[in-house]
Protein backbone atom coordinates (compact mmCIF):
# COMPACT_ATOMS: atom_id res chain seq x y z
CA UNK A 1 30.63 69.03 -8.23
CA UNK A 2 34.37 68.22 -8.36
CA UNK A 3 35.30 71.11 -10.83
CA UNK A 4 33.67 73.83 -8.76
CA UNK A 5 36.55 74.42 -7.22
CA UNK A 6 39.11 74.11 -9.84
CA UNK A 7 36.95 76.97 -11.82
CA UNK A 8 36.63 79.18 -8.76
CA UNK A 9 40.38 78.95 -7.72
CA UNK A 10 40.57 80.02 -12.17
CA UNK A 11 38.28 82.85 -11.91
CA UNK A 12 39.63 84.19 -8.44
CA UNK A 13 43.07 84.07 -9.58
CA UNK A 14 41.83 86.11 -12.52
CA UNK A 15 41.21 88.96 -10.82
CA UNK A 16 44.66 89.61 -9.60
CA UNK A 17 46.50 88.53 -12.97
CA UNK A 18 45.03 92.04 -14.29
CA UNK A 19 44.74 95.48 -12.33
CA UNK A 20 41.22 95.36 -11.58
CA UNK A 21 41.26 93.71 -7.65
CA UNK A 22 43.71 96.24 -7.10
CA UNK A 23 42.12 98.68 -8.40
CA UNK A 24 39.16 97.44 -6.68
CA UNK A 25 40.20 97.02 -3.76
CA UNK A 26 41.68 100.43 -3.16
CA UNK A 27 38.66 102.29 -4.48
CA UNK A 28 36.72 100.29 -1.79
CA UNK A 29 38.42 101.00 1.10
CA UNK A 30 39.43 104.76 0.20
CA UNK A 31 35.71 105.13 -0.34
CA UNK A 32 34.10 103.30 2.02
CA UNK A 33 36.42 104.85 5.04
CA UNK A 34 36.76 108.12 3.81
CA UNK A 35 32.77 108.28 3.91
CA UNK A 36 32.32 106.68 7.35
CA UNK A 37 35.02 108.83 9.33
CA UNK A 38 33.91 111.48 7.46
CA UNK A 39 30.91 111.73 9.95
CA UNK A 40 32.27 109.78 12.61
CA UNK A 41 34.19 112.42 14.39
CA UNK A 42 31.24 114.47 13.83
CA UNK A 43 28.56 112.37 15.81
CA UNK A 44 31.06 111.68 18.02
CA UNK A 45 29.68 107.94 18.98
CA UNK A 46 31.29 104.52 18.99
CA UNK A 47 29.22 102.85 16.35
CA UNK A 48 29.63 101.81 12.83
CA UNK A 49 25.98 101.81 12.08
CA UNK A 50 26.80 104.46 9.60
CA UNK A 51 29.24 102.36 7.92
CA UNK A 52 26.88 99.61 7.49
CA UNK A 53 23.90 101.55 6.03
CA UNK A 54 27.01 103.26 3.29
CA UNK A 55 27.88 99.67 2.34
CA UNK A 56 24.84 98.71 0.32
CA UNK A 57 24.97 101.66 -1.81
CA UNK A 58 28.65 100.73 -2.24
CA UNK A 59 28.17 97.83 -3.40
CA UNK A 60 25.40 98.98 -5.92
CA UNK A 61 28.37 99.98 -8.02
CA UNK A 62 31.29 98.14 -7.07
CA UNK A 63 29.44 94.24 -7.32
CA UNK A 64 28.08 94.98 -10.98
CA UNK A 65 32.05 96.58 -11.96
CA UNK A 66 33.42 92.68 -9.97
CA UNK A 67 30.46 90.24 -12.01
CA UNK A 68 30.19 92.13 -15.15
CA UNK A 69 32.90 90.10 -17.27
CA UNK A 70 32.49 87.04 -15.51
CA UNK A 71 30.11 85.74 -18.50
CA UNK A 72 30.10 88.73 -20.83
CA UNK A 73 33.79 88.77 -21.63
CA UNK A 74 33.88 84.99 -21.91
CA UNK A 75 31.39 85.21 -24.53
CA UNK A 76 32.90 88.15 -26.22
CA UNK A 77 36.26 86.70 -26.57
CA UNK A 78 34.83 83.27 -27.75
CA UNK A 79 36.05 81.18 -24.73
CA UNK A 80 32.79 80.09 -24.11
CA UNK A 81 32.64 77.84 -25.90
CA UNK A 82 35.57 76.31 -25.17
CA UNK A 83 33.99 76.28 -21.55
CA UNK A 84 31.27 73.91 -23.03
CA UNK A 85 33.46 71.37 -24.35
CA UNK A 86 35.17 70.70 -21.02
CA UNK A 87 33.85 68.40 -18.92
CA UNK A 88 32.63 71.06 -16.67
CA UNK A 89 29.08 71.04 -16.28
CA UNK A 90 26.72 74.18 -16.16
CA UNK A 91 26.30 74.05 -12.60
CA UNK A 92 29.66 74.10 -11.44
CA UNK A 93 30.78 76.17 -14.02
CA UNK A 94 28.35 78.68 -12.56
CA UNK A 95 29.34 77.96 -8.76
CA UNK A 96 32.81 78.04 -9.81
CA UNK A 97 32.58 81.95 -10.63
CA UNK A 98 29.64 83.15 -7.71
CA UNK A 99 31.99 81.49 -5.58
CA UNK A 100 35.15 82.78 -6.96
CA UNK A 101 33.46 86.42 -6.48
CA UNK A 102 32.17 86.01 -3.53
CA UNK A 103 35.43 85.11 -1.95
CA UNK A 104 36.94 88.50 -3.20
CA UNK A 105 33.80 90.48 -1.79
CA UNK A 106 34.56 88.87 1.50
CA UNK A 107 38.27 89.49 1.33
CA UNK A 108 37.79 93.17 0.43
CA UNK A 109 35.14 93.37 3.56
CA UNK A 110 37.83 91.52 5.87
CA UNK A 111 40.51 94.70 5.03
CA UNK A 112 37.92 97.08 6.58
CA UNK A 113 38.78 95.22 9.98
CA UNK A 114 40.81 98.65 11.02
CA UNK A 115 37.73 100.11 11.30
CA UNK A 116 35.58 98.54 14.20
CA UNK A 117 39.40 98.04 15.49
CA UNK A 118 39.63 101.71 15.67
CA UNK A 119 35.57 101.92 17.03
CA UNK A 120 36.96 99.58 19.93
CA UNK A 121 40.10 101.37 21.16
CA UNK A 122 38.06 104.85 21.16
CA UNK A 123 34.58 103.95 22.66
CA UNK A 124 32.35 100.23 23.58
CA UNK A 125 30.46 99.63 20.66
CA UNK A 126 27.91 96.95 20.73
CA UNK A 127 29.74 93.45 19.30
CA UNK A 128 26.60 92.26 18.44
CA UNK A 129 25.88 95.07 16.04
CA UNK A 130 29.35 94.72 14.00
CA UNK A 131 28.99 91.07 13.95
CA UNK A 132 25.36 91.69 12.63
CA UNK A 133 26.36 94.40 10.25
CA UNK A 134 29.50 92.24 8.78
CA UNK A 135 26.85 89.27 8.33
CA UNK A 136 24.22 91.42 6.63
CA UNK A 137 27.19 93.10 4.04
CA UNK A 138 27.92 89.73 3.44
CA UNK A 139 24.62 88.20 2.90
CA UNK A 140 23.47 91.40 1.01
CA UNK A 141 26.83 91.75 -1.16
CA UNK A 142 26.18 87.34 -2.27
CA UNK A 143 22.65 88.44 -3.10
CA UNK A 144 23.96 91.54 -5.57
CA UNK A 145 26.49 88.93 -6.84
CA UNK A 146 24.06 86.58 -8.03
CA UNK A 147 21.98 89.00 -9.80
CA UNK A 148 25.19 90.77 -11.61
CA UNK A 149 26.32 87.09 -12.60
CA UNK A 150 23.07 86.23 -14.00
CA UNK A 151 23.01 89.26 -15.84
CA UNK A 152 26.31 88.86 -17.05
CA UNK A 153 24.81 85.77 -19.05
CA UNK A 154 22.73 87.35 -20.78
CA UNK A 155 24.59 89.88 -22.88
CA UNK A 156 28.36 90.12 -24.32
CA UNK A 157 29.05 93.52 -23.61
CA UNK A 158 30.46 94.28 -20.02
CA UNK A 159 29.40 98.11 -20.30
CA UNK A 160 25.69 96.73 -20.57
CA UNK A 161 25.87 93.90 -17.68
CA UNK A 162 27.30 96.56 -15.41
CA UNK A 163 24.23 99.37 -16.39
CA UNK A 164 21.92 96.80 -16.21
CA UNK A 165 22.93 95.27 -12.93
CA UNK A 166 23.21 98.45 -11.29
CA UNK A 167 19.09 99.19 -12.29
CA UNK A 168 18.47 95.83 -11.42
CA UNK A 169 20.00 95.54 -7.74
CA UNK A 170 18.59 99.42 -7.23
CA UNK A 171 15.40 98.47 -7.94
CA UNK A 172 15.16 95.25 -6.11
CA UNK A 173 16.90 97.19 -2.98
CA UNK A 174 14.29 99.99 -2.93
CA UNK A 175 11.50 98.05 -3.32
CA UNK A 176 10.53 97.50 0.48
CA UNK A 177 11.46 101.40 1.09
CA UNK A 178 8.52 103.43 2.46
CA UNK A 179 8.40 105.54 -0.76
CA UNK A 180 7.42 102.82 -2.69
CA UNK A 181 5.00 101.30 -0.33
CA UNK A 182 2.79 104.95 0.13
CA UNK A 183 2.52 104.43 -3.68
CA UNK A 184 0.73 100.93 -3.87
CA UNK A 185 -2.10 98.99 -3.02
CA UNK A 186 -2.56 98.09 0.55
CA UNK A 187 -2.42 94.29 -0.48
CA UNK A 188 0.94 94.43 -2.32
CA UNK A 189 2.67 96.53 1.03
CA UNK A 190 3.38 93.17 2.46
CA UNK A 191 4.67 91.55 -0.52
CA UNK A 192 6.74 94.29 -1.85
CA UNK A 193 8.04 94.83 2.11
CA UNK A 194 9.63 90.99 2.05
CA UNK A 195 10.58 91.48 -1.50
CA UNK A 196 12.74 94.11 -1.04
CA UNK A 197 17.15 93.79 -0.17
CA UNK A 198 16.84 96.45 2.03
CA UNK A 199 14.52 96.36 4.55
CA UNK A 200 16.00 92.89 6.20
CA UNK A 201 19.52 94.27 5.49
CA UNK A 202 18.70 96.68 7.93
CA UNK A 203 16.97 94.09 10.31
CA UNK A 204 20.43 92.16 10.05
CA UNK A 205 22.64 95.19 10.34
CA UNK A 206 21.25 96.29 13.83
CA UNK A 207 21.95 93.10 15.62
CA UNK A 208 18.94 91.46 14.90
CA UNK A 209 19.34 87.85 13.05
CA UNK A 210 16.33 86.63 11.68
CA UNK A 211 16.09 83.74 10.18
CA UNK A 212 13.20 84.84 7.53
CA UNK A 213 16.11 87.33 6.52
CA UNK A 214 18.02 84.48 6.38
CA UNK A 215 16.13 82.76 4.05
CA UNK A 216 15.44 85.45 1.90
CA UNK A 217 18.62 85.78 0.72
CA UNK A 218 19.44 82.62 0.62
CA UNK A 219 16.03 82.11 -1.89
CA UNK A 220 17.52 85.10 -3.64
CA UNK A 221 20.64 83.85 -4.58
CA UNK A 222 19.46 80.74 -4.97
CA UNK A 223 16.98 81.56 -7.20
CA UNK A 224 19.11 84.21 -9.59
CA UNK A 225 22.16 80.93 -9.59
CA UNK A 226 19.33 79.09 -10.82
CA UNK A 227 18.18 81.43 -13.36
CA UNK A 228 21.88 81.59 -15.03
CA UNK A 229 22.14 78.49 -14.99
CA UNK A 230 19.45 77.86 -17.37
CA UNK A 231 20.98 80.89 -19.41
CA UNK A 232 23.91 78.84 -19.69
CA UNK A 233 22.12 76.38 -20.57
CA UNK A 234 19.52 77.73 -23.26
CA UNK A 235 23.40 79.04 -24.99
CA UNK A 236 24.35 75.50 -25.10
């Protein structure tokens, strides 16, 4: 696994050789802030519960717009194959650019600190819930990554790994809601409950660390690394 890190430091360095991370970047924090005080002043509480339940929908757009070239534009631009002849295996090669990504999701997360700064200095909120809610954007925000990445494998055009990715995450993310479970059998509920990103983003983002929630995202991103993996391979 020696060249994971070599490719990550590549791809992260990537990002800020072109406008996109700050482009990124700014969009993400005008966004994300300008939607969270928007109503903060308004309840008039100490708590950025409302800033955590924003941040999944967020990321619905802004994870498929950060993993959507990672593997298309390589294989639209024909590098590749050049990839394949280094002595870089699959594996890291795939490591390299989750962790490469996931690095700049936590970095754009970490410029957000203002906020619960702000939360402190004007009320008590509850450490535990920030802490939790910081943990569940990140867990939540590796788990889109993994599915935009492996999605990203699978086709050459960026516009299509970003539309795709976006139905993808959505669907998975909805899937535990309680619209979706009035409309099923009574012996799915359970399994589409666990299945779905949301429902133990929410257990996370309240304060509450689980560790089934843990491991489901864990087994998610595990499992969608996995699966482009053997994308990557199956090209070869």
């Amino acid at each position: 696994m020696r060249n994971t890190v070599p490719t990550m430091k590549r791809e992260f360095s990537s990002y800020f050789n072109a406008p996109i991370a700050f482009v990124y970047l700014t969009v993400f924090l005008g966004l994300s802030s300008w939607l969270y005080l928007k109503g903060f002043f308004l309840v008039n509480e100490a708590s950025m519960r409302s800033f955590f339940n924003l941040i999944p929908w967020i990321f619905l757009f802004f994870v498929p717009a950060i993993t959507m070239r990672l593997w298309a534009e390589e294989k639209k631009v024909g590098t590749m194959e050049l990839l394949m002849t280094l002595p870089v295996t699959d594996t890291e090669a795939v490591l390299g650019k989750f962790l490469a990504s996931f690095v700049f999701l936590v970095v754009s997360l970490a410029l957000t600190f203002l906020l619960p700064l702000m939360v402190s200095i004007l009320g008590d909120p509850d450490p535990g819930q920030i802490v939790g809610g910081y943990l569940g954007c990140v867990l939540i925000g590796a788990a889109y990554l993994s599915i935009g990445l492996f999605i990203s494998s699978l086709t050459e055009n960026q516009i299509v790994a970003f539309i795709v990715s976006v139905v993808a995450i959505f669907m998975l993310y909805i899937l535990g809601a309680d619209f979706v479970l009035f409309g099923i059998p009574d012996w799915l509920v359970p399994v589409f409950s666990f299945a779905g990103l949301g429902g133990h983003f929410d257990s996370i983002s309240r304060g509450v660390i689980d560790s089934r929630d843990l491991i489901y995202y864990f087994s998610v991103i595990g499992l969608f690394l996995y699966l482009n993996v053997k994308a990557i391979e199956a090209r070869r």
